[in-house]
Protein backbone atom coordinates (compact mmCIF):
# COMPACT_ATOMS: atom_id res chain seq x y z
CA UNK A 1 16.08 23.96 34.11
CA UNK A 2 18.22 23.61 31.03
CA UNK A 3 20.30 20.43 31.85
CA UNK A 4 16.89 18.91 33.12
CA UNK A 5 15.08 19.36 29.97
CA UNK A 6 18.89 18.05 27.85
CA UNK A 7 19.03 15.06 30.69
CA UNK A 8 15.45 13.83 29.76
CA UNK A 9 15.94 14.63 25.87
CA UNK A 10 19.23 12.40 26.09
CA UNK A 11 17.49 9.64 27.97
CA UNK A 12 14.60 10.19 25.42
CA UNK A 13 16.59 9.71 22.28
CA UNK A 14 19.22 7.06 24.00
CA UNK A 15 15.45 4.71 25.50
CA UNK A 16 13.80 5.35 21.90
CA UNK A 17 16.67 4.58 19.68
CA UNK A 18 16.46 0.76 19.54
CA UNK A 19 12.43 1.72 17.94
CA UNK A 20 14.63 2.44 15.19
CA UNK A 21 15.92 -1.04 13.69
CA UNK A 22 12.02 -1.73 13.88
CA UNK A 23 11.43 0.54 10.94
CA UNK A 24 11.55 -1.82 8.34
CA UNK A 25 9.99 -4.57 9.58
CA UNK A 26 7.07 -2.27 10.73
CA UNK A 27 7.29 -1.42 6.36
CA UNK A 28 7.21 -4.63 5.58
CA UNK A 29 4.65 -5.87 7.74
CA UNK A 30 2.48 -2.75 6.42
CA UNK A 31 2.99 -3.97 2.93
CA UNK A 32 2.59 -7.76 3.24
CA UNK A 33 -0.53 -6.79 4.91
CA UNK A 34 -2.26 -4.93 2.64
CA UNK A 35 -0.93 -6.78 -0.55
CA UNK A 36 -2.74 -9.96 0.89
CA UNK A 37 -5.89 -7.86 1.23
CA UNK A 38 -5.92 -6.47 -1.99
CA UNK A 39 -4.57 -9.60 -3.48
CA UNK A 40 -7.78 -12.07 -2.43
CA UNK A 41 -9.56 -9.67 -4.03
CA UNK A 42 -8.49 -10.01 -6.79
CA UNK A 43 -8.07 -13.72 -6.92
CA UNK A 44 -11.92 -13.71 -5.81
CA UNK A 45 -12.79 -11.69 -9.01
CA UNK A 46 -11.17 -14.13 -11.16
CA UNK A 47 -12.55 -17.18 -9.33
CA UNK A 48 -16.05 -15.57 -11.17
CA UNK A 49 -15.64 -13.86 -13.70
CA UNK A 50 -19.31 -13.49 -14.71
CA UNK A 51 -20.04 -12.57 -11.13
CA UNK A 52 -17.33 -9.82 -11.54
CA UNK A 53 -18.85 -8.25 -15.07
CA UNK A 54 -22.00 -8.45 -13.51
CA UNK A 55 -21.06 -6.18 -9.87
CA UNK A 56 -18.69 -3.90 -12.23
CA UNK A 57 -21.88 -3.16 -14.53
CA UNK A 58 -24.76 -3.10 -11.94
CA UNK A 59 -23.25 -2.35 -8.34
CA UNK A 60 -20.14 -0.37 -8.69
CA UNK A 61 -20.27 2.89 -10.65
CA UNK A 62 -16.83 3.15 -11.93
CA UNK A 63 -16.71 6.74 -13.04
CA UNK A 64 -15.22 7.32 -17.15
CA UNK A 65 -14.86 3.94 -18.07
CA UNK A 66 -16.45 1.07 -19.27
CA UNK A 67 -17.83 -1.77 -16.98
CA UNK A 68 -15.39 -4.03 -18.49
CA UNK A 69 -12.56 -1.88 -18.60
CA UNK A 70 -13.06 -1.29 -15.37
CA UNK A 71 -13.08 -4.77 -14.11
CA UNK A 72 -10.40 -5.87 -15.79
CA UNK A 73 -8.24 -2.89 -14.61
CA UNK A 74 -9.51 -3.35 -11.22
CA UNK A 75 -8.40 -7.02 -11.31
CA UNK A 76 -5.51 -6.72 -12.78
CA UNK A 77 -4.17 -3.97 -10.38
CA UNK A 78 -5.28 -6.14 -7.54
CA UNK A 79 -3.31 -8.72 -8.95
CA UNK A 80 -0.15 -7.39 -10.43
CA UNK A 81 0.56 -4.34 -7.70
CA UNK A 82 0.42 -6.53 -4.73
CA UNK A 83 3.10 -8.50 -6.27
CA UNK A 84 5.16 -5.29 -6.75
CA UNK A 85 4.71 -4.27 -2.78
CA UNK A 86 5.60 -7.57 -1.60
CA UNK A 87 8.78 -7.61 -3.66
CA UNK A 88 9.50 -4.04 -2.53
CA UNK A 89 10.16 -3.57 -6.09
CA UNK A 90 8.72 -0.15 -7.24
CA UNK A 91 7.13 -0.42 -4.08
CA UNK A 92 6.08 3.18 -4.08
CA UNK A 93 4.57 2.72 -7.79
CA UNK A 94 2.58 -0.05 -6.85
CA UNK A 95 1.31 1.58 -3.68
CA UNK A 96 -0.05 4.28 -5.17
CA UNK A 97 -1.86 2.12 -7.84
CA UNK A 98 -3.63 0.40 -5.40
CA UNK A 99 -4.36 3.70 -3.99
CA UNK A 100 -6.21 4.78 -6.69
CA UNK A 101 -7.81 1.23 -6.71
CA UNK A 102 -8.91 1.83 -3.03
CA UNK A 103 -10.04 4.79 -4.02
CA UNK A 104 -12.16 4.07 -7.09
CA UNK A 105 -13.77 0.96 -4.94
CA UNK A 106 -14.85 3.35 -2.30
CA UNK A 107 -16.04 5.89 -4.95
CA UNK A 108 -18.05 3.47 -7.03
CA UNK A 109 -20.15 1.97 -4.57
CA UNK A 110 -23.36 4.33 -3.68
CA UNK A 111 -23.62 3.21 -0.05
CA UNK A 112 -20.49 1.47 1.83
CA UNK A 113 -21.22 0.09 5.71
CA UNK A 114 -19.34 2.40 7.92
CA UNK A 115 -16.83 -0.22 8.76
CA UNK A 116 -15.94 -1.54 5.54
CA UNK A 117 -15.13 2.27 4.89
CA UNK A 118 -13.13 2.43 7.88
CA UNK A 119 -10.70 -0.55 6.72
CA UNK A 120 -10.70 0.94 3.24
CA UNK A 121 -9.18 3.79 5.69
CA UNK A 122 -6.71 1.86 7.07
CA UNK A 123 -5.57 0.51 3.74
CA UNK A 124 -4.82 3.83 2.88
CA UNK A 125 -3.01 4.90 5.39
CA UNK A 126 -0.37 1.77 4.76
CA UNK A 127 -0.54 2.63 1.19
CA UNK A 128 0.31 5.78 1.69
CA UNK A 129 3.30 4.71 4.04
CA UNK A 130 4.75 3.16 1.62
CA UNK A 131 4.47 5.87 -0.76
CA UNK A 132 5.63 8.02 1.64
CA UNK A 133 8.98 5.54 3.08
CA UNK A 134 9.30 3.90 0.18
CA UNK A 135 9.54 -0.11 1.00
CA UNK A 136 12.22 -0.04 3.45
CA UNK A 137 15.31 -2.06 3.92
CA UNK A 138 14.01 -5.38 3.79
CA UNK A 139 13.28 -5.03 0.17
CA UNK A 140 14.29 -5.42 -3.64
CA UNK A 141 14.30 -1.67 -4.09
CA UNK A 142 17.00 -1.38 -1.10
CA UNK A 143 19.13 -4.41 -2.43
CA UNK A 144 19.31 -2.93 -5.85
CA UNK A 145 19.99 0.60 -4.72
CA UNK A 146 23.18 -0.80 -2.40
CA UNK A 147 24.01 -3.65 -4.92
CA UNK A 148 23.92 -1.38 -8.06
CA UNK A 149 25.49 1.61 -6.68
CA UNK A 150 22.95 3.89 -8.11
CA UNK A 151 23.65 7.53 -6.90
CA UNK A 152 22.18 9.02 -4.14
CA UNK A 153 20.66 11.99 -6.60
CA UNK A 154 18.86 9.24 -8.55
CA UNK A 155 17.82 7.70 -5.65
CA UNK A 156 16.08 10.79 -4.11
């Protein structure tokens, strides 16, 4: 019973394997993804800015802050971070801002259709991948920690 259960866990690991060296393209998809989503937004905002003002004071109920503080932090994150996860530089920082940006859009709005809430899920979830993985190799924060030599304790 033993060497049956070691043959299949050898063929297991030795057939799966290969999944492996899709890792970071699976990241990087993940993050080119979900920077282009949050990134139109963005670029929508700006296209009107009076339109913007106007949903951050009367539609969204942006908790603590200011209507206009809270656009133009909105904006700005949906600009600037998506730039950073692209990149892969600070990956993980920017992926968590955007978090909270997900977040706060799901939060301010008083009634959200069930499947724009479910793709605010899904965003999420690939933020929090990257949070999670970090950006993977194909990215700026890989080059830099093999081209720099930085120590493995500061890169943990």
């Amino acid at each position: 019973m033993k060497s049956m259960i070691g043959q299949f866990a050898g063929f297991y690991w030795q057939t799966t394997q290969p999944l492996n060296y899709l890792q970071p393209v699976a990241l990087l998809a993940a993050r080119l993804y979900v920077a282009k989503v949050f990134f139109a937004a963005g670029l929508t905002k700006l296209q009107d800015w009076d339109t913007t003002l106007f949903l951050f004071e009367e539609e969204y109920s942006v908790p603590l802050l200011p209507f206009e503080w809270a656009a133009v932090l909105g904006t700005s994150g949906e600009i600037l971070l998506p730039i950073l996860i692209v990149l892969g530089l600070g990956a993980r920082f920017g992926a968590l801002g955007l978090s909270v940006v997900n977040v706060v859009a799901v939060i301010s709005l008083e009634e959200i259709a069930p499947a724009a809430l479910g793709l605010h899920v899904i965003w999420g979830l690939l933020l929090a991948q990257v949070v999670v993985w970090g950006a993977g190799a194909l990215s700026a924060d890989a080059w830099l920690k093999n081209n720099l030599k930085v120590s493995k304790r500061a890169g943990q």
